[in-house]
PDB file of N, CA and C in Angstrom:
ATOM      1  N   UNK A   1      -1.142   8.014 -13.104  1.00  0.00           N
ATOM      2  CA  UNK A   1      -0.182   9.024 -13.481  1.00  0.00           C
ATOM      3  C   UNK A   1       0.917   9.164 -12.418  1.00  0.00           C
ATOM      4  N   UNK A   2       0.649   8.762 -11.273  1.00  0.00           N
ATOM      5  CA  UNK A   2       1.410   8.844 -10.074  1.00  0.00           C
ATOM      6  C   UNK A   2       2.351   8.057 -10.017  1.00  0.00           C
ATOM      7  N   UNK A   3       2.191   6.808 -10.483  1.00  0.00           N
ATOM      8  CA  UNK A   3       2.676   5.223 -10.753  1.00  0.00           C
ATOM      9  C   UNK A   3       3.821   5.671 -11.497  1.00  0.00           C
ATOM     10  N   UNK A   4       3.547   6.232 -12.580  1.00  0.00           N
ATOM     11  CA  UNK A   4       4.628   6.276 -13.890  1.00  0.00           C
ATOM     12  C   UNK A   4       5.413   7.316 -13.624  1.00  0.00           C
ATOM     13  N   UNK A   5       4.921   8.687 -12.764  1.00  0.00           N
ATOM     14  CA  UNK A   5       5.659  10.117 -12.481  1.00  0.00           C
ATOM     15  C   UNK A   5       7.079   9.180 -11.620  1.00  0.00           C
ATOM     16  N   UNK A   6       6.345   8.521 -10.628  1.00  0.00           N
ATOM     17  CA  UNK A   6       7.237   7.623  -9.789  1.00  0.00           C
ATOM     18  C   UNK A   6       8.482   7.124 -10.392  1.00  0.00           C
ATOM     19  N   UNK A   7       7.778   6.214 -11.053  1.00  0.00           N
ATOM     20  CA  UNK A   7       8.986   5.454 -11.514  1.00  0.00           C
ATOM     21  C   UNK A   7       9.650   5.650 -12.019  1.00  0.00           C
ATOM     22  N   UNK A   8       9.707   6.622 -13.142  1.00  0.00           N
ATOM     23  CA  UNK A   8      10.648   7.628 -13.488  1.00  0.00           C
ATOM     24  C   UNK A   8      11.399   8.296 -13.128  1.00  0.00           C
ATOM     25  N   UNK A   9      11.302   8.742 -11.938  1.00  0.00           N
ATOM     26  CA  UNK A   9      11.856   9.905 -11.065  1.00  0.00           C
ATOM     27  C   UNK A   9      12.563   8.769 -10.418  1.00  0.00           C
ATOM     28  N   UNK A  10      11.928   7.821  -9.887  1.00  0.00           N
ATOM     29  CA  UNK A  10      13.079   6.624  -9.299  1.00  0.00           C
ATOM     30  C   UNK A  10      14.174   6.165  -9.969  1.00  0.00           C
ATOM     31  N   UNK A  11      13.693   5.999 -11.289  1.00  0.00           N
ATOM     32  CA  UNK A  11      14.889   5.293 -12.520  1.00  0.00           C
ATOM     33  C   UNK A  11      15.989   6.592 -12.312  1.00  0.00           C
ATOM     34  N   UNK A  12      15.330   8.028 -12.818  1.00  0.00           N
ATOM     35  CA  UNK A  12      16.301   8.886 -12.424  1.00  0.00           C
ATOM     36  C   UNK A  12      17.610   9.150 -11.352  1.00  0.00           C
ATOM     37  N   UNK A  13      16.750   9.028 -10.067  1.00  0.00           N
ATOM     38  CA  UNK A  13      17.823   9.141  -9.322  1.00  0.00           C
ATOM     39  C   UNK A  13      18.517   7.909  -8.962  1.00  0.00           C
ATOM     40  N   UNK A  14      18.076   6.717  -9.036  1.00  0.00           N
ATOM     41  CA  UNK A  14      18.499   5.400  -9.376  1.00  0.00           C
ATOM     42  C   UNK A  14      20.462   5.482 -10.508  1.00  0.00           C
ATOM     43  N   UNK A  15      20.168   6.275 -10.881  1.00  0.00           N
ATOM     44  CA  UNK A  15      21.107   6.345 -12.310  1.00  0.00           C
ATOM     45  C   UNK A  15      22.080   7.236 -11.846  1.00  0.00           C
ATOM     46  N   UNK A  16      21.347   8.418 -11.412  1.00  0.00           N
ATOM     47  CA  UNK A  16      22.324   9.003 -11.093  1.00  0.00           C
ATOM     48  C   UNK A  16      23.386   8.946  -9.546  1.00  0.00           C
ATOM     49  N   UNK A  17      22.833   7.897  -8.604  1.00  0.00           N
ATOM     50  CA  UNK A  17      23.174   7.546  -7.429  1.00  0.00           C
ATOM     51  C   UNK A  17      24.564   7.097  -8.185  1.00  0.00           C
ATOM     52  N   UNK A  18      24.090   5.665  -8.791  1.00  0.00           N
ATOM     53  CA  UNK A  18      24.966   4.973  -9.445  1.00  0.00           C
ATOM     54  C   UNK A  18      26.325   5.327  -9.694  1.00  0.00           C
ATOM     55  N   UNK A  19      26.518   6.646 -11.013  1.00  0.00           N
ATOM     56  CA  UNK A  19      27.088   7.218 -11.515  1.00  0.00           C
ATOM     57  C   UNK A  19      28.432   8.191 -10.833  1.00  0.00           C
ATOM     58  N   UNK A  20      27.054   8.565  -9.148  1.00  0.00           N
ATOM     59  CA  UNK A  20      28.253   8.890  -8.122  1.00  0.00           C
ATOM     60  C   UNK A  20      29.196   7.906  -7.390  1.00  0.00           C
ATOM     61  N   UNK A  21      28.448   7.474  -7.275  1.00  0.00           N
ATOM     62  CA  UNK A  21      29.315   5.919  -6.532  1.00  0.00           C
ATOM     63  C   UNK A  21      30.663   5.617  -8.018  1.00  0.00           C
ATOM     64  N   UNK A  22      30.251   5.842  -9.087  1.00  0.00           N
ATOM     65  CA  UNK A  22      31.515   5.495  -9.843  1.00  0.00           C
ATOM     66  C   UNK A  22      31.257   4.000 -10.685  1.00  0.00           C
ATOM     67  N   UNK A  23      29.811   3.767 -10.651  1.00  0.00           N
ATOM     68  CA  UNK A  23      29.345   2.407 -10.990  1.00  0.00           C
ATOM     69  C   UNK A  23      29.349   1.956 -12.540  1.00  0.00           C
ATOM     70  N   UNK A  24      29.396   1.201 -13.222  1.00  0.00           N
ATOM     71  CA  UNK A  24      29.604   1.248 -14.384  1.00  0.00           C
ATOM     72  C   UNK A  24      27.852   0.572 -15.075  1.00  0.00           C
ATOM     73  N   UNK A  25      27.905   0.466 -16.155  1.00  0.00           N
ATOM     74  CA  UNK A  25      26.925   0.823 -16.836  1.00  0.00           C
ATOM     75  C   UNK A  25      25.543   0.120 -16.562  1.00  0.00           C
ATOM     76  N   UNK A  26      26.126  -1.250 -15.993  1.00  0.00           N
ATOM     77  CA  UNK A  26      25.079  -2.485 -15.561  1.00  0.00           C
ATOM     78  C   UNK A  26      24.488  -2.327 -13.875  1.00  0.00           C
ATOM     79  N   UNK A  27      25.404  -0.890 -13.517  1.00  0.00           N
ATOM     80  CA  UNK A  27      25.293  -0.893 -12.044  1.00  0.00           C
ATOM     81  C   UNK A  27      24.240   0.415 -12.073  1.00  0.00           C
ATOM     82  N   UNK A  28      24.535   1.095 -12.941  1.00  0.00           N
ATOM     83  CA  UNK A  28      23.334   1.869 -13.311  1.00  0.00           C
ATOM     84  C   UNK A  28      22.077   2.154 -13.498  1.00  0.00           C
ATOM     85  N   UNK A  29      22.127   0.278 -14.623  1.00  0.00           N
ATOM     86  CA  UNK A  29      20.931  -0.203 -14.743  1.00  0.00           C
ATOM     87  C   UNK A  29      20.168  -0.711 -13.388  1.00  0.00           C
ATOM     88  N   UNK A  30      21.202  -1.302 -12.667  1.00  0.00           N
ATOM     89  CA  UNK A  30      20.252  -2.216 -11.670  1.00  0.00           C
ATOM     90  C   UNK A  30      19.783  -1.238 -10.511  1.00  0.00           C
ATOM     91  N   UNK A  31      20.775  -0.209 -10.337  1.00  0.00           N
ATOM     92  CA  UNK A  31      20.059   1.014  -9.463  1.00  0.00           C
ATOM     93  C   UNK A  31      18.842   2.043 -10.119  1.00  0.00           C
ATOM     94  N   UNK A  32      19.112   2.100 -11.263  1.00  0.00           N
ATOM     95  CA  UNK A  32      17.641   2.493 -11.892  1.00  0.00           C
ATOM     96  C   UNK A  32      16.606   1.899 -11.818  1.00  0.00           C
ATOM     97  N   UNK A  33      16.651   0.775 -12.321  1.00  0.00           N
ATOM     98  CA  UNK A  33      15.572  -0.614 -12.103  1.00  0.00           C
ATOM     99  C   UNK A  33      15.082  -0.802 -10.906  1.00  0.00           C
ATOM    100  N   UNK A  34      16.118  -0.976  -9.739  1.00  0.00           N
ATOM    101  CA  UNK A  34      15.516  -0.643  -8.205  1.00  0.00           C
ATOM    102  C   UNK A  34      14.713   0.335  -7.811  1.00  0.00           C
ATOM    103  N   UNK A  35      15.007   1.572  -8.200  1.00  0.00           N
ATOM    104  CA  UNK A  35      14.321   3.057  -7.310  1.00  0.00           C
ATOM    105  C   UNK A  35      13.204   3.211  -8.370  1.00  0.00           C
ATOM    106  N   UNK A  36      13.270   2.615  -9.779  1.00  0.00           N
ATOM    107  CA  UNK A  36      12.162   3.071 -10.341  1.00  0.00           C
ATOM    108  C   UNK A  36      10.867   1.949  -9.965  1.00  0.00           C
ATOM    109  N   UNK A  37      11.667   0.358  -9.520  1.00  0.00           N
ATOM    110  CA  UNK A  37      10.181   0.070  -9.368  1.00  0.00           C
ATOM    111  C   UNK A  37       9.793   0.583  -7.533  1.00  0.00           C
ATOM    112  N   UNK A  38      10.545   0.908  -6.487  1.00  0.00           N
ATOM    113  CA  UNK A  38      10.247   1.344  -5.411  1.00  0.00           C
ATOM    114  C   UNK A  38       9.303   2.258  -5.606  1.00  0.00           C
ATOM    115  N   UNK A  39      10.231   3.481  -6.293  1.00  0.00           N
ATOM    116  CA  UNK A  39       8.708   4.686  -6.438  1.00  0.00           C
ATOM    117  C   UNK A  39       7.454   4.356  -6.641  1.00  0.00           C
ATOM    118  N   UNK A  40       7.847   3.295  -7.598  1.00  0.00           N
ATOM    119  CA  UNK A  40       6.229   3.503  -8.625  1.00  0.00           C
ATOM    120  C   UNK A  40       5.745   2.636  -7.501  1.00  0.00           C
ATOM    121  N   UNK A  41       6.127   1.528  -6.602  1.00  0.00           N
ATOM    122  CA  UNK A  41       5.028   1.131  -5.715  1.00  0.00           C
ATOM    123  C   UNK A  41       4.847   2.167  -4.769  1.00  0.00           C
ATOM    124  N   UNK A  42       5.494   3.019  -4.589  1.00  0.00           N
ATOM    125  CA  UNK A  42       4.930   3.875  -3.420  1.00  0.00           C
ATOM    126  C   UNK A  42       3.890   5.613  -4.083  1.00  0.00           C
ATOM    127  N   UNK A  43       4.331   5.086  -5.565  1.00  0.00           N
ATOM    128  CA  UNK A  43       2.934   5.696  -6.198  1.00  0.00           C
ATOM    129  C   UNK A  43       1.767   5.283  -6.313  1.00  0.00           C
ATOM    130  N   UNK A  44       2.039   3.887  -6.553  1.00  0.00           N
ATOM    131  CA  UNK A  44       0.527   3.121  -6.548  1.00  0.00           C
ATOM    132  C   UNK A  44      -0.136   3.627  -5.243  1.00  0.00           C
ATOM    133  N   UNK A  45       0.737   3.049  -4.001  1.00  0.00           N
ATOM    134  CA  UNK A  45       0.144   3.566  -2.583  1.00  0.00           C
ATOM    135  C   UNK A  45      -0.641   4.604  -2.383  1.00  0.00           C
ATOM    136  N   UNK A  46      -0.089   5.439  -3.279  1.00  0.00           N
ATOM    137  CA  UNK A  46      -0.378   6.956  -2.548  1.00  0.00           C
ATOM    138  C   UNK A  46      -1.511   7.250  -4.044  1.00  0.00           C
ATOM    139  N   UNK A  47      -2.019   6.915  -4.919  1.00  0.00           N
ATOM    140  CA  UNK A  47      -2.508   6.936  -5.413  1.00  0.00           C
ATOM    141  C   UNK A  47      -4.140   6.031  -5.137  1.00  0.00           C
ATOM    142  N   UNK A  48      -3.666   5.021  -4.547  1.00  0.00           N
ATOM    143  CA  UNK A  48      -5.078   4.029  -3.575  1.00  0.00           C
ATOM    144  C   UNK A  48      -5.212   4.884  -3.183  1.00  0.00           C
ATOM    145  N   UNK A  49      -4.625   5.396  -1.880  1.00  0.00           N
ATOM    146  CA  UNK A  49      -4.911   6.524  -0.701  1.00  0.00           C
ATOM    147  C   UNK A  49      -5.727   7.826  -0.888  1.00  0.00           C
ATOM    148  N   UNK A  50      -5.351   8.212  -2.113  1.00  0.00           N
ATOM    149  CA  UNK A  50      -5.742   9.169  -2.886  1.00  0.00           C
ATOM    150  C   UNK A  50      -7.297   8.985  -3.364  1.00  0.00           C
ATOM    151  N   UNK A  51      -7.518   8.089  -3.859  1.00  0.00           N
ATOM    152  CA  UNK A  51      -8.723   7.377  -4.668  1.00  0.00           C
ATOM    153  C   UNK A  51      -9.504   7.012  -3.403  1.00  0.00           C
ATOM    154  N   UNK A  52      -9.653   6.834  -2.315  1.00  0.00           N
ATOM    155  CA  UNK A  52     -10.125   6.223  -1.109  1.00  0.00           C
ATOM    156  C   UNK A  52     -10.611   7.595  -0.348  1.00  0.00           C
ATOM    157  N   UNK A  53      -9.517   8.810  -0.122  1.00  0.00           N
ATOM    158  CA  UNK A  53     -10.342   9.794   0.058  1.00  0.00           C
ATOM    159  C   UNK A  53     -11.279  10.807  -0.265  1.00  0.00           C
ATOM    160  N   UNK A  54     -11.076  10.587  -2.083  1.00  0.00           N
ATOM    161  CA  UNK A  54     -11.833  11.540  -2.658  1.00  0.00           C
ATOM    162  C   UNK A  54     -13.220  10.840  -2.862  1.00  0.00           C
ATOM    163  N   UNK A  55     -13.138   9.705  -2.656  1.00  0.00           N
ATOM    164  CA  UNK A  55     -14.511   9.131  -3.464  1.00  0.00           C
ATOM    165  C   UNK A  55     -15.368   8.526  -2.461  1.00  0.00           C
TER     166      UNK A  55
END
């Protein structure tokens, strides 16, 4: 759930970085595409981490 909260929230601000910078529609995409898969690996992370201390 952490994975996907991530990557979402990455695609999000991914898009909207973009949008400030003045980027057009493909620049959007590729900054969404970037921060959403960053998050979601640093959800996975923290989701191992997570799973490692409770159990």
């Amino acid at each position: 759930m952490i994975v996907i909260g991530g990557g979402l929230l990455g695609l999000i601000i991914g898009v909207l970085t973009a949008k400030k910078r003045g980027g057009s529609g493909a620049d959007m995409a590729q900054y969404g595409a970037g921060y959403g898969i960053a998050f979601a690996v640093v959800g996975m992370i923290a989701t191992v981490i997570l799973e490692r201390m409770l159990v």
